[in-house]
PDB file of N, CA and C in Angstrom:
ATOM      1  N   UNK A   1      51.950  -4.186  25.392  1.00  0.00           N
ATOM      2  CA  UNK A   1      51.156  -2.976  25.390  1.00  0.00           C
ATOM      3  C   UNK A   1      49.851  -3.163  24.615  1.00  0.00           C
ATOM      4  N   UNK A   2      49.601  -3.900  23.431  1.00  0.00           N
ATOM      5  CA  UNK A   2      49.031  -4.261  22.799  1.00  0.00           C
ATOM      6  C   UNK A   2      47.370  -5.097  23.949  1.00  0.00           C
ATOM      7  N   UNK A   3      47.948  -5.553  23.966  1.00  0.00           N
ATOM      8  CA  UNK A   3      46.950  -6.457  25.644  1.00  0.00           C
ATOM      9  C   UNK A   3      46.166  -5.825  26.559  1.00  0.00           C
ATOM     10  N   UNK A   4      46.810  -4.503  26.573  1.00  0.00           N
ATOM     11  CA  UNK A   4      46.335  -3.348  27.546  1.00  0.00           C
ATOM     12  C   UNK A   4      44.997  -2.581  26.868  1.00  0.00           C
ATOM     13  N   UNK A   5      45.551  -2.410  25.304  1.00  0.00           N
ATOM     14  CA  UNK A   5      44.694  -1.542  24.867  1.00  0.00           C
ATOM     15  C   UNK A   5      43.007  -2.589  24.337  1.00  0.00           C
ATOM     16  N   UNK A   6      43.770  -3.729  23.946  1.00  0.00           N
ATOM     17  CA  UNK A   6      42.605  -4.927  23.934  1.00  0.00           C
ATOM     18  C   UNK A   6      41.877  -4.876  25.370  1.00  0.00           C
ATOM     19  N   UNK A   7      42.608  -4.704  26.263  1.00  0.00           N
ATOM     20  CA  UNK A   7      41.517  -5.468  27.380  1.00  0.00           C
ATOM     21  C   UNK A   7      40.405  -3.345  27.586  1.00  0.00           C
ATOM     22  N   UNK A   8      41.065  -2.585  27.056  1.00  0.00           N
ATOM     23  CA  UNK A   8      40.285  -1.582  27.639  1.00  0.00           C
ATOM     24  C   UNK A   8      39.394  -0.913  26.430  1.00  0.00           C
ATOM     25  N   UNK A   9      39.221  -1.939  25.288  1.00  0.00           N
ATOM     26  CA  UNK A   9      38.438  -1.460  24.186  1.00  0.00           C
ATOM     27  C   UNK A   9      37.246  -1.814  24.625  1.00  0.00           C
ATOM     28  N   UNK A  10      36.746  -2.631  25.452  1.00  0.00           N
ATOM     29  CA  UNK A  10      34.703  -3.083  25.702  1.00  0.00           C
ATOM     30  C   UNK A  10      34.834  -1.740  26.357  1.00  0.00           C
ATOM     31  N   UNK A  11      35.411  -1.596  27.681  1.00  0.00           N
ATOM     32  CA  UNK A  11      35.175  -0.224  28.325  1.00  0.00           C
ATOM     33  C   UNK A  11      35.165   1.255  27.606  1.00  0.00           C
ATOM     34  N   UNK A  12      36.106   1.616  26.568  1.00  0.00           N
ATOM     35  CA  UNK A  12      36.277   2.395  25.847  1.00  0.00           C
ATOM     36  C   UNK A  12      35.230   2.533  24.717  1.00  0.00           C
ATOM     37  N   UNK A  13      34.845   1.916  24.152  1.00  0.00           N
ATOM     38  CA  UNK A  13      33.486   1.964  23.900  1.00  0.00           C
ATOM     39  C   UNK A  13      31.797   2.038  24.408  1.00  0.00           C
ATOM     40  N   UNK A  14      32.107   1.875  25.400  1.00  0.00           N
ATOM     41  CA  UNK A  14      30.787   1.557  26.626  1.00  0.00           C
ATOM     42  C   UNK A  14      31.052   3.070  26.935  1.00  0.00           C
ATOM     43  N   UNK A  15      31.927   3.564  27.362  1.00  0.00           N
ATOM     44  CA  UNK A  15      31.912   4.824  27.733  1.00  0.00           C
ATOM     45  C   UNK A  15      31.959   5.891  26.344  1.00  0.00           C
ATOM     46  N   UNK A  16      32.193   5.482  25.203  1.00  0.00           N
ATOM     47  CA  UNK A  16      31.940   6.282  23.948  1.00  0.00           C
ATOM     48  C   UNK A  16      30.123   6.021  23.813  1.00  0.00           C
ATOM     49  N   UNK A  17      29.339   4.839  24.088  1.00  0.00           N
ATOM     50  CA  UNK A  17      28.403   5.073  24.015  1.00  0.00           C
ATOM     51  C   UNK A  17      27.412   5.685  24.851  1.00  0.00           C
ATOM     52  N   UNK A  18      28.316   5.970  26.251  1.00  0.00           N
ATOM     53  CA  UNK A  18      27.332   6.359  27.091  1.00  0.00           C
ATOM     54  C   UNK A  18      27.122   7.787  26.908  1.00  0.00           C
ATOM     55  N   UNK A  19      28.604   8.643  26.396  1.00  0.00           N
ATOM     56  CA  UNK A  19      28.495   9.850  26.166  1.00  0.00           C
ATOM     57  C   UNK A  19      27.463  10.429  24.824  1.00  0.00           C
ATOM     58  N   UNK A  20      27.488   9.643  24.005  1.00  0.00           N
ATOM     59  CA  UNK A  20      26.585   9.699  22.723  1.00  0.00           C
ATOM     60  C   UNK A  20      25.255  10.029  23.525  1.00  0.00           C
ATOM     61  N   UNK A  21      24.709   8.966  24.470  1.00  0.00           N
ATOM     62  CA  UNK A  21      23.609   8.836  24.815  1.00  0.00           C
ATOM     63  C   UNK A  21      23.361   9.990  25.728  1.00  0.00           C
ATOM     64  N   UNK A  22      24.681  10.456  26.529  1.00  0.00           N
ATOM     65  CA  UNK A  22      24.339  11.774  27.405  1.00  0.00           C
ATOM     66  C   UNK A  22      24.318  13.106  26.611  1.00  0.00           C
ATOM     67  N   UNK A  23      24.897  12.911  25.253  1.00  0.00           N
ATOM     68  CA  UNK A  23      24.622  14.169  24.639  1.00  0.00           C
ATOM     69  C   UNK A  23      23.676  14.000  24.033  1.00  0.00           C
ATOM     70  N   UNK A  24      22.679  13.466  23.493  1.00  0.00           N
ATOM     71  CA  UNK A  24      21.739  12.905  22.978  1.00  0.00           C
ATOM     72  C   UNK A  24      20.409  14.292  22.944  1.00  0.00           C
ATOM     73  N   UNK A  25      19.733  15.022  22.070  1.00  0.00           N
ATOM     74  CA  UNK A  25      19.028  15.729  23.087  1.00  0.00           C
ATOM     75  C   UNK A  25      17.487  14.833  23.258  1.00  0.00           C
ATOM     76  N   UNK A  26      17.179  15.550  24.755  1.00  0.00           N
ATOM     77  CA  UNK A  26      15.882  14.691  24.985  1.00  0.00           C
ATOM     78  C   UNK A  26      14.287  15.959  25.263  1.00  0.00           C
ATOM     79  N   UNK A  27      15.184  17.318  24.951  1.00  0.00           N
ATOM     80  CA  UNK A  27      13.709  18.038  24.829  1.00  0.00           C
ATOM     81  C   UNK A  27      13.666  19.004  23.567  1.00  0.00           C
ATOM     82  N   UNK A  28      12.495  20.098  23.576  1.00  0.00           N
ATOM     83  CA  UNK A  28      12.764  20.164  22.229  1.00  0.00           C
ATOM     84  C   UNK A  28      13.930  21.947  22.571  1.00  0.00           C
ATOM     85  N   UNK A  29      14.073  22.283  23.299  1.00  0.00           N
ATOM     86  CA  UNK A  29      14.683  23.112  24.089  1.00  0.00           C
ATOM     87  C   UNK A  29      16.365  23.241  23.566  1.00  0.00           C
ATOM     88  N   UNK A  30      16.133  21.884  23.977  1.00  0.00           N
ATOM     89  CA  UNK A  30      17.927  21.357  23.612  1.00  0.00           C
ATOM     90  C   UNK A  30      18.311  21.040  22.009  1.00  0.00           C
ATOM     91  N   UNK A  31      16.917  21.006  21.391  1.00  0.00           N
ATOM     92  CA  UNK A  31      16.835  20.572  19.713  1.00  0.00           C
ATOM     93  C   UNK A  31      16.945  22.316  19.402  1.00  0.00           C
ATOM     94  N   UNK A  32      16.695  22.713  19.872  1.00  0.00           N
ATOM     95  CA  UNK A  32      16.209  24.842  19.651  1.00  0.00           C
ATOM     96  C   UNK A  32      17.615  25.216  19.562  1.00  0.00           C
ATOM     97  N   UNK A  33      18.080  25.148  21.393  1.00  0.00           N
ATOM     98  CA  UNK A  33      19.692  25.342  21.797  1.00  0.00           C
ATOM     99  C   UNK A  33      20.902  25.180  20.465  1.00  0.00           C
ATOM    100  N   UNK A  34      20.679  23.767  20.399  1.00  0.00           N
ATOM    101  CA  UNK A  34      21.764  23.231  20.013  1.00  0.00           C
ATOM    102  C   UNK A  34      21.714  23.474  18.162  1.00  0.00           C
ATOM    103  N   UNK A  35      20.687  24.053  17.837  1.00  0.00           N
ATOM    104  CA  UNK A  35      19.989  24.039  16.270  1.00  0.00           C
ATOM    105  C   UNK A  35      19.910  22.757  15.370  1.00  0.00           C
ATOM    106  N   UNK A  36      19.869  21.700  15.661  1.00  0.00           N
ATOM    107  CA  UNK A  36      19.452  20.301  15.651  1.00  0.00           C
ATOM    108  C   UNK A  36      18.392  20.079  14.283  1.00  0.00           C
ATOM    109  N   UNK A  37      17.539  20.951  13.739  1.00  0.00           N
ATOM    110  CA  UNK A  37      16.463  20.759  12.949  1.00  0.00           C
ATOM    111  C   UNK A  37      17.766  20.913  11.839  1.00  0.00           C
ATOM    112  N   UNK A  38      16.662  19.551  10.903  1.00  0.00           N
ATOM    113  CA  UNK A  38      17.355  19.349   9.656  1.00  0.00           C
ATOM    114  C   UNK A  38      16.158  19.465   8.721  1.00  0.00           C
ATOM    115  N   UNK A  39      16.660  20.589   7.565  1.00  0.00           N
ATOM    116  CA  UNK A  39      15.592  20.416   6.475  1.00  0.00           C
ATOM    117  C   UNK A  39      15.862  19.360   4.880  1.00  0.00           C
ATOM    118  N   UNK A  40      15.074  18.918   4.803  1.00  0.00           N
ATOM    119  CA  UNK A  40      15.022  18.047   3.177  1.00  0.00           C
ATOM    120  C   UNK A  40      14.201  18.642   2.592  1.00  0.00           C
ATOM    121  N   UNK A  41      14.367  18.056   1.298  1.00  0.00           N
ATOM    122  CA  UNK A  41      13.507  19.317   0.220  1.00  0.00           C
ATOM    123  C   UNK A  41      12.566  18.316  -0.880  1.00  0.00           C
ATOM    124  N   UNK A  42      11.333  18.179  -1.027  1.00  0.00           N
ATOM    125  CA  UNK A  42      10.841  17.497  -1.719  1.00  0.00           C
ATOM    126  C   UNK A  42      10.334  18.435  -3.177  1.00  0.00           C
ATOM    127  N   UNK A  43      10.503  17.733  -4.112  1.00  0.00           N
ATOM    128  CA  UNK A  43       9.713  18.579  -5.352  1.00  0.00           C
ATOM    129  C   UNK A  43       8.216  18.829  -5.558  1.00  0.00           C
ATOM    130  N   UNK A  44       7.796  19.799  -5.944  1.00  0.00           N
ATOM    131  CA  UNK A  44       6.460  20.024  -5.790  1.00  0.00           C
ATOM    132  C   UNK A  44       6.529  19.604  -7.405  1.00  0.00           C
ATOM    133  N   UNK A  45       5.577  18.591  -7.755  1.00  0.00           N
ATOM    134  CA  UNK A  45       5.539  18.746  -9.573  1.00  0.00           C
ATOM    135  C   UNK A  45       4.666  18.824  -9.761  1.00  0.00           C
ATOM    136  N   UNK A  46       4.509  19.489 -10.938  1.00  0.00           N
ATOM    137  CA  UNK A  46       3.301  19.654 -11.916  1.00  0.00           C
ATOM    138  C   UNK A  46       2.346  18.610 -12.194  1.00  0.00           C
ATOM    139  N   UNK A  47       1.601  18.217 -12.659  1.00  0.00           N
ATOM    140  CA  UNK A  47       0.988  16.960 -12.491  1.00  0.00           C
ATOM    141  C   UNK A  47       0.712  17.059 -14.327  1.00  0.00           C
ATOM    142  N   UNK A  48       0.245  17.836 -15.067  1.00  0.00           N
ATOM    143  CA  UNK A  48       0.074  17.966 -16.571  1.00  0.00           C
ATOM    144  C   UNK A  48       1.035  17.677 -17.008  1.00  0.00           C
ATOM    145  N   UNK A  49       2.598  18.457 -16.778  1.00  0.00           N
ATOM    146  CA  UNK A  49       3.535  18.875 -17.692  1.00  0.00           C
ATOM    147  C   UNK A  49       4.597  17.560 -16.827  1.00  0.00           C
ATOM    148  N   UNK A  50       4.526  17.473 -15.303  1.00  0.00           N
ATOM    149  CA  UNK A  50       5.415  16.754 -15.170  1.00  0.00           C
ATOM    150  C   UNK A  50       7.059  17.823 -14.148  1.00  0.00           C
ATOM    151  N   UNK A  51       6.954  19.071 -14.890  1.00  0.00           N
ATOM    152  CA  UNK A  51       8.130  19.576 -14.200  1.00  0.00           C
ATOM    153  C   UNK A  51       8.083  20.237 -12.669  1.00  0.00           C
ATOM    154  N   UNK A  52       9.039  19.927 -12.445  1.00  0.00           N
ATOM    155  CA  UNK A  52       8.857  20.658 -10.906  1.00  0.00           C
ATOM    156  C   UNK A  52       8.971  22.518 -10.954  1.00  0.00           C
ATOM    157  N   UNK A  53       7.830  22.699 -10.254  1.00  0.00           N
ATOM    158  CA  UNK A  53       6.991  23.749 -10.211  1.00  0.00           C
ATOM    159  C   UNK A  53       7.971  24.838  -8.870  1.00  0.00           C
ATOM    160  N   UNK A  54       8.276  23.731  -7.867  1.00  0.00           N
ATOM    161  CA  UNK A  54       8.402  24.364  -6.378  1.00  0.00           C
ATOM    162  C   UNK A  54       9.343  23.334  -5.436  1.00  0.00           C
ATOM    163  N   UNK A  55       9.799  23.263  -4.863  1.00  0.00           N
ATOM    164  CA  UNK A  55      10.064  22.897  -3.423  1.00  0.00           C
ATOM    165  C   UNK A  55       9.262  23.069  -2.047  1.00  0.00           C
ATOM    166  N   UNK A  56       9.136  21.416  -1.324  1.00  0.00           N
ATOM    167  CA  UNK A  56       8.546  21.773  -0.296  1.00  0.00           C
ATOM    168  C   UNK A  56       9.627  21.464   1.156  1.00  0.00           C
ATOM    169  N   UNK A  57       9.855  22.629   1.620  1.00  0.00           N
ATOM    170  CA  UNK A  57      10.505  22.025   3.004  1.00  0.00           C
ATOM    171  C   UNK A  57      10.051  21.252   4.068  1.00  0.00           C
ATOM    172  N   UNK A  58      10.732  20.539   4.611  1.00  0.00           N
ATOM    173  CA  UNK A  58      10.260  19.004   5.218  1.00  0.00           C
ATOM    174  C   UNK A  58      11.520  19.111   6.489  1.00  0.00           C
ATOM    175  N   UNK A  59      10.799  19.491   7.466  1.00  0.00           N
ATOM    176  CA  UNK A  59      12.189  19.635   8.662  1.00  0.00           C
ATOM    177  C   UNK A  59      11.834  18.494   9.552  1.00  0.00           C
ATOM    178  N   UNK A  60      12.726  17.688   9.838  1.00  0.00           N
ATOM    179  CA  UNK A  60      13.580  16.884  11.128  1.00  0.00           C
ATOM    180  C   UNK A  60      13.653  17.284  11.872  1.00  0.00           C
ATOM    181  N   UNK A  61      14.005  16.274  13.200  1.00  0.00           N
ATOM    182  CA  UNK A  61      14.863  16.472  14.099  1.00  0.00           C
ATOM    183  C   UNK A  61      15.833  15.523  14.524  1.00  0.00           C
ATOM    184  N   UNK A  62      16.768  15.471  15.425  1.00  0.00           N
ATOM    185  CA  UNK A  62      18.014  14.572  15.124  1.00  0.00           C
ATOM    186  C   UNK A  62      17.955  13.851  15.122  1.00  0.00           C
ATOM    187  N   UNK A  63      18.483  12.985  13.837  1.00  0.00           N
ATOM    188  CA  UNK A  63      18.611  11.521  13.806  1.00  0.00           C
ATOM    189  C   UNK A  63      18.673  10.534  15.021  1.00  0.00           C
ATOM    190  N   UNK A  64      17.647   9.107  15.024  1.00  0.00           N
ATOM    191  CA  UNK A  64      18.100   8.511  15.980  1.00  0.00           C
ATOM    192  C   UNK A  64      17.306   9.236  17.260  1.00  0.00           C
ATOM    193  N   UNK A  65      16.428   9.741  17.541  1.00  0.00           N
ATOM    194  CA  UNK A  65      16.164  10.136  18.786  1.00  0.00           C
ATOM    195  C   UNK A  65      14.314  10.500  18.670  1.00  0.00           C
ATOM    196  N   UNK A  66      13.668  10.357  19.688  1.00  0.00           N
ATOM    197  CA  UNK A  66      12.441  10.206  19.695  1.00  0.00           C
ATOM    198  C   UNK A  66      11.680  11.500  19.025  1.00  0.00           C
ATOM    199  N   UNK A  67      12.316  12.580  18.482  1.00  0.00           N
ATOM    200  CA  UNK A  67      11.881  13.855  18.376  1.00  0.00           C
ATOM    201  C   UNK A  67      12.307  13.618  16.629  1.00  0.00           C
ATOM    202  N   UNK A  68      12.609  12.797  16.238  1.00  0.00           N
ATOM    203  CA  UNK A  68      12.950  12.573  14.330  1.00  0.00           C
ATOM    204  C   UNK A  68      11.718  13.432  13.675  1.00  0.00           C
ATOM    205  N   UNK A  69      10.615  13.054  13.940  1.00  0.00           N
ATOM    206  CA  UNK A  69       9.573  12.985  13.044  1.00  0.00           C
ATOM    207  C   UNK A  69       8.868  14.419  13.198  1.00  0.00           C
ATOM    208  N   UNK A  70       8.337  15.053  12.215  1.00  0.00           N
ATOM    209  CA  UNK A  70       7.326  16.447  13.087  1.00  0.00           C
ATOM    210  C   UNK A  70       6.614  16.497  13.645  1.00  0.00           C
ATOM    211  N   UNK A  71       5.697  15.275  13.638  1.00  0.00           N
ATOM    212  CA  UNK A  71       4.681  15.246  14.941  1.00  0.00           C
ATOM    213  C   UNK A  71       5.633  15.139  16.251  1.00  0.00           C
ATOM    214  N   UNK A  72       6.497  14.579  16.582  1.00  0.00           N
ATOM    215  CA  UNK A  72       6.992  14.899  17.662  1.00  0.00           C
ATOM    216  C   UNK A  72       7.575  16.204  17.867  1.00  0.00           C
ATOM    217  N   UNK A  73       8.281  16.888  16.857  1.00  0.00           N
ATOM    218  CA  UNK A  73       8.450  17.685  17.409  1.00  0.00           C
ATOM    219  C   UNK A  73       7.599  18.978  17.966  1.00  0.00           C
ATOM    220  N   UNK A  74       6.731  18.993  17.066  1.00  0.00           N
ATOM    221  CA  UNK A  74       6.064  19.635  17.163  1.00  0.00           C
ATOM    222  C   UNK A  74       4.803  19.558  18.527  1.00  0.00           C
ATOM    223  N   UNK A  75       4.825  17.918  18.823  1.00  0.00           N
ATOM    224  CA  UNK A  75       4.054  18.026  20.324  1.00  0.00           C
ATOM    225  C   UNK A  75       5.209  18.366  21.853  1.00  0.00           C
ATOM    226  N   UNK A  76       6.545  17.890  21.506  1.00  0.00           N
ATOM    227  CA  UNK A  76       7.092  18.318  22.227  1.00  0.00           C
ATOM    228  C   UNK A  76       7.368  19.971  22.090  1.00  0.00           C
ATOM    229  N   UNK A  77       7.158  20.923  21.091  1.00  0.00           N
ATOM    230  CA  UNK A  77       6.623  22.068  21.291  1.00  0.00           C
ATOM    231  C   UNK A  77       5.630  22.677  21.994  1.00  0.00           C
ATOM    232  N   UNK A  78       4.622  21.911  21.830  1.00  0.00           N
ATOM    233  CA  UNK A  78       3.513  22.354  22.526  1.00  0.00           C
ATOM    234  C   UNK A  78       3.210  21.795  23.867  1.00  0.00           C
ATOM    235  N   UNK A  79       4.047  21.062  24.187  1.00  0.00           N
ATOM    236  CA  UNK A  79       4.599  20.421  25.870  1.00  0.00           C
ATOM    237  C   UNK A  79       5.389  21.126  26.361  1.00  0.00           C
ATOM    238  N   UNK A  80       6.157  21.633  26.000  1.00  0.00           N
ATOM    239  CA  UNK A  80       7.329  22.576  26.483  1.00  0.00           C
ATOM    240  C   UNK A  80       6.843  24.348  26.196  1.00  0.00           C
ATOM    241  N   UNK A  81       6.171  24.810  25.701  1.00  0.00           N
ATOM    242  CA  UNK A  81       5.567  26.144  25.131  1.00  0.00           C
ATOM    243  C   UNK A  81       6.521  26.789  24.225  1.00  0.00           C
ATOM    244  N   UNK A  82       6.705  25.703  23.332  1.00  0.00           N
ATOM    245  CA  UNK A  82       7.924  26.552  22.292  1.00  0.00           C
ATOM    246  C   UNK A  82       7.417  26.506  20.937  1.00  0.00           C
ATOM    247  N   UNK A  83       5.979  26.194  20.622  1.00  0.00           N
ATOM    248  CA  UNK A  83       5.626  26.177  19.273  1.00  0.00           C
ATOM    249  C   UNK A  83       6.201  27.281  18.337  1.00  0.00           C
ATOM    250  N   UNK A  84       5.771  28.566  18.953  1.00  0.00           N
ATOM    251  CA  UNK A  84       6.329  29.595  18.173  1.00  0.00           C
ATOM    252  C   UNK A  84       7.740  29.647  18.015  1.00  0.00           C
ATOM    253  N   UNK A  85       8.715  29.464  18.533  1.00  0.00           N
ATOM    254  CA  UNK A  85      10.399  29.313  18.767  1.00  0.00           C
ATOM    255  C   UNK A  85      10.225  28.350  17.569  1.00  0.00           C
ATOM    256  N   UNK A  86       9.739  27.033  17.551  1.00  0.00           N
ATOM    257  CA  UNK A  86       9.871  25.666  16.353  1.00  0.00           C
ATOM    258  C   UNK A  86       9.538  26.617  15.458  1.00  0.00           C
ATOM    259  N   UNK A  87       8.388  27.096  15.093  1.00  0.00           N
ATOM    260  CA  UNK A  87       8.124  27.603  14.075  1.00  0.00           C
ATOM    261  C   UNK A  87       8.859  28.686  13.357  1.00  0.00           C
ATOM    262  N   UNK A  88       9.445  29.145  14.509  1.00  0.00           N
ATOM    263  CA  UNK A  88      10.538  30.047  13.823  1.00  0.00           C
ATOM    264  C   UNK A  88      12.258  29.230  13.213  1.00  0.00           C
ATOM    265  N   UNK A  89      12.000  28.254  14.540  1.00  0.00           N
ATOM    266  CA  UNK A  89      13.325  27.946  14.050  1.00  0.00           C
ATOM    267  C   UNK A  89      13.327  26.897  12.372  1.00  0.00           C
ATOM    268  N   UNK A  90      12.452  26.714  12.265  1.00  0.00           N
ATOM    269  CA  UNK A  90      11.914  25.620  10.866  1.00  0.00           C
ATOM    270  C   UNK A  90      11.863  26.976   9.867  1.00  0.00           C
ATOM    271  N   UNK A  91      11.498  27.897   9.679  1.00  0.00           N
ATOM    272  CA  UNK A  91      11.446  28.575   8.586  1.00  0.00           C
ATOM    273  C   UNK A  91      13.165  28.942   8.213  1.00  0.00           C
ATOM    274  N   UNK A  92      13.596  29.630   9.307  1.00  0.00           N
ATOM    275  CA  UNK A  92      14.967  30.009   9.508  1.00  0.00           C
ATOM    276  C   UNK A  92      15.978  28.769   8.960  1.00  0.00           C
ATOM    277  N   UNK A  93      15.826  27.550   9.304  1.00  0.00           N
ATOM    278  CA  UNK A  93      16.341  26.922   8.747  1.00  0.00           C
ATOM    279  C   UNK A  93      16.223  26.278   7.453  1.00  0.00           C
ATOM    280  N   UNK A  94      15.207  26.236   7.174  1.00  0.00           N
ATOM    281  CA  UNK A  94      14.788  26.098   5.700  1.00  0.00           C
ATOM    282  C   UNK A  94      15.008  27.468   4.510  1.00  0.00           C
ATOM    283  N   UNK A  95      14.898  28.269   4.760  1.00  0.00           N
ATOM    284  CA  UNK A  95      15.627  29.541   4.268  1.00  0.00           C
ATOM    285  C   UNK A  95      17.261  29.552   4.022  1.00  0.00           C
ATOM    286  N   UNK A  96      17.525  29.117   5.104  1.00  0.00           N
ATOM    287  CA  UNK A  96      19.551  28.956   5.218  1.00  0.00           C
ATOM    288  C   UNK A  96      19.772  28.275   4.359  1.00  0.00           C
ATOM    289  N   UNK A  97      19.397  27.003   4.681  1.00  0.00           N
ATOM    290  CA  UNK A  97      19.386  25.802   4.014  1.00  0.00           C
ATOM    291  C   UNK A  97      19.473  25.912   2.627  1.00  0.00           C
ATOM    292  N   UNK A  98      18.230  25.915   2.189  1.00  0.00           N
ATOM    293  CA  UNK A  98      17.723  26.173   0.589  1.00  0.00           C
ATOM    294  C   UNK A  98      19.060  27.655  -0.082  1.00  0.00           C
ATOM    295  N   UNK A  99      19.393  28.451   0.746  1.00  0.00           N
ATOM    296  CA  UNK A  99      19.886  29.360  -0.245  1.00  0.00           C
ATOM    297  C   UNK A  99      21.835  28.992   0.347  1.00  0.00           C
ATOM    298  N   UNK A 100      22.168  28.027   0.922  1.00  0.00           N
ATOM    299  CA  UNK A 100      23.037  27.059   0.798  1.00  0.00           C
ATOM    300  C   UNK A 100      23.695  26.614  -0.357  1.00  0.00           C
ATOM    301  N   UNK A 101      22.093  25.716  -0.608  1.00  0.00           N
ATOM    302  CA  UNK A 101      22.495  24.737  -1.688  1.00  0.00           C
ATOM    303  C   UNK A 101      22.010  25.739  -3.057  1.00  0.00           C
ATOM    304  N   UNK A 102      22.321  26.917  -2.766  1.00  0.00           N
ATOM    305  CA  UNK A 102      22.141  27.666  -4.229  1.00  0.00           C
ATOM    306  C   UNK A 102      20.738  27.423  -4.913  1.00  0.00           C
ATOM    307  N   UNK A 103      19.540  27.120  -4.838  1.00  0.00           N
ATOM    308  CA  UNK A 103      18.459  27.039  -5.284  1.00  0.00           C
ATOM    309  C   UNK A 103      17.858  28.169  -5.357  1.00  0.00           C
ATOM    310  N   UNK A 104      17.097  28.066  -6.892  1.00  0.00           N
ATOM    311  CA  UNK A 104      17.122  29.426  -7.345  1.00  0.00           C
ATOM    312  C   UNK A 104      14.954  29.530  -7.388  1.00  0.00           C
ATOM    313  N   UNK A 105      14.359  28.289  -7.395  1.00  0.00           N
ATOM    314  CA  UNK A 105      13.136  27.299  -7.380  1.00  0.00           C
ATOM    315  C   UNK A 105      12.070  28.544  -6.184  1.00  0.00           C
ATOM    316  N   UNK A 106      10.863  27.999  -5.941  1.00  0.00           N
ATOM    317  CA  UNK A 106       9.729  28.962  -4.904  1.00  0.00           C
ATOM    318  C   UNK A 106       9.945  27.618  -4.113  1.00  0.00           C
ATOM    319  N   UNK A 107      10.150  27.999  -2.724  1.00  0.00           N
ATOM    320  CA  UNK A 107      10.182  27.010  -1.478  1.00  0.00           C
ATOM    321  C   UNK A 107       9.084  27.514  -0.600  1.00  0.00           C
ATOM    322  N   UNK A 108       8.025  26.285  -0.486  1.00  0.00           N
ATOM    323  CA  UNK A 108       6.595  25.915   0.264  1.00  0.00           C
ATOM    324  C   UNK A 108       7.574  25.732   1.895  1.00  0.00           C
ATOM    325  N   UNK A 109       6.357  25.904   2.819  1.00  0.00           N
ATOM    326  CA  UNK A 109       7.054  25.518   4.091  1.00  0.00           C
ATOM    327  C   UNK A 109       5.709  24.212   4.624  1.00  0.00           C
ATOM    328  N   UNK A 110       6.355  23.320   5.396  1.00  0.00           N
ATOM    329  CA  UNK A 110       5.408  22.357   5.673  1.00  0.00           C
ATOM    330  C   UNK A 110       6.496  21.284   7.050  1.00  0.00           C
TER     331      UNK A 110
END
């Protein structure tokens, strides 16, 4: 039985990667849909004193896929006519987010 499951692990994986790749999203529609934007939080610091002053939100999109960065997403916004939808959905999530992780700090949006 052992032999069986060896010979059907290349296939069983080939087909685990193909599904990865079919769920994958490829517009920004399906990044909106699926709520896909990820926010990180950078410190705003003081530059005299040194302490952090603020938080700036810094939103993603899903790992691994051509839409990571904000310039993409944001041109695939404006390719698709969803700037305003991104823009909503980036505040909304940076709001969730931040009061998540209990932060009590002034959060910049960017």
């Amino acid at each position: 039985m052992s032999a069986l499951f060896v010979d059907t692990t290349p296939a069983l994986l080939a087909m685990r990667r193909s599904t990865s790749q079919a769920l994958r999203p490829t517009t920004m529609a399906q990044v909106l849909d699926r709520r896909l934007l990820q926010a990180h939080y950078q410190p705003i610091v003081e530059l005299r004193g040194g302490s952090v002053a603020g938080h700036e939100a810094l939103i993603r999109g899903p790992i691994d896929t051509p839409l990571r960065g904000a310039d993409a997403l944001f041109s695939a916004a404006r390719a698709e006519g969803l700037t305003t939808a991104l823009e909503r959905s980036c505040i909304r999530r940076s709001l969730d987010t931040w009061a998540e992780h209990g932060q009590g700090r002034a959060n910049g949006f960017s």
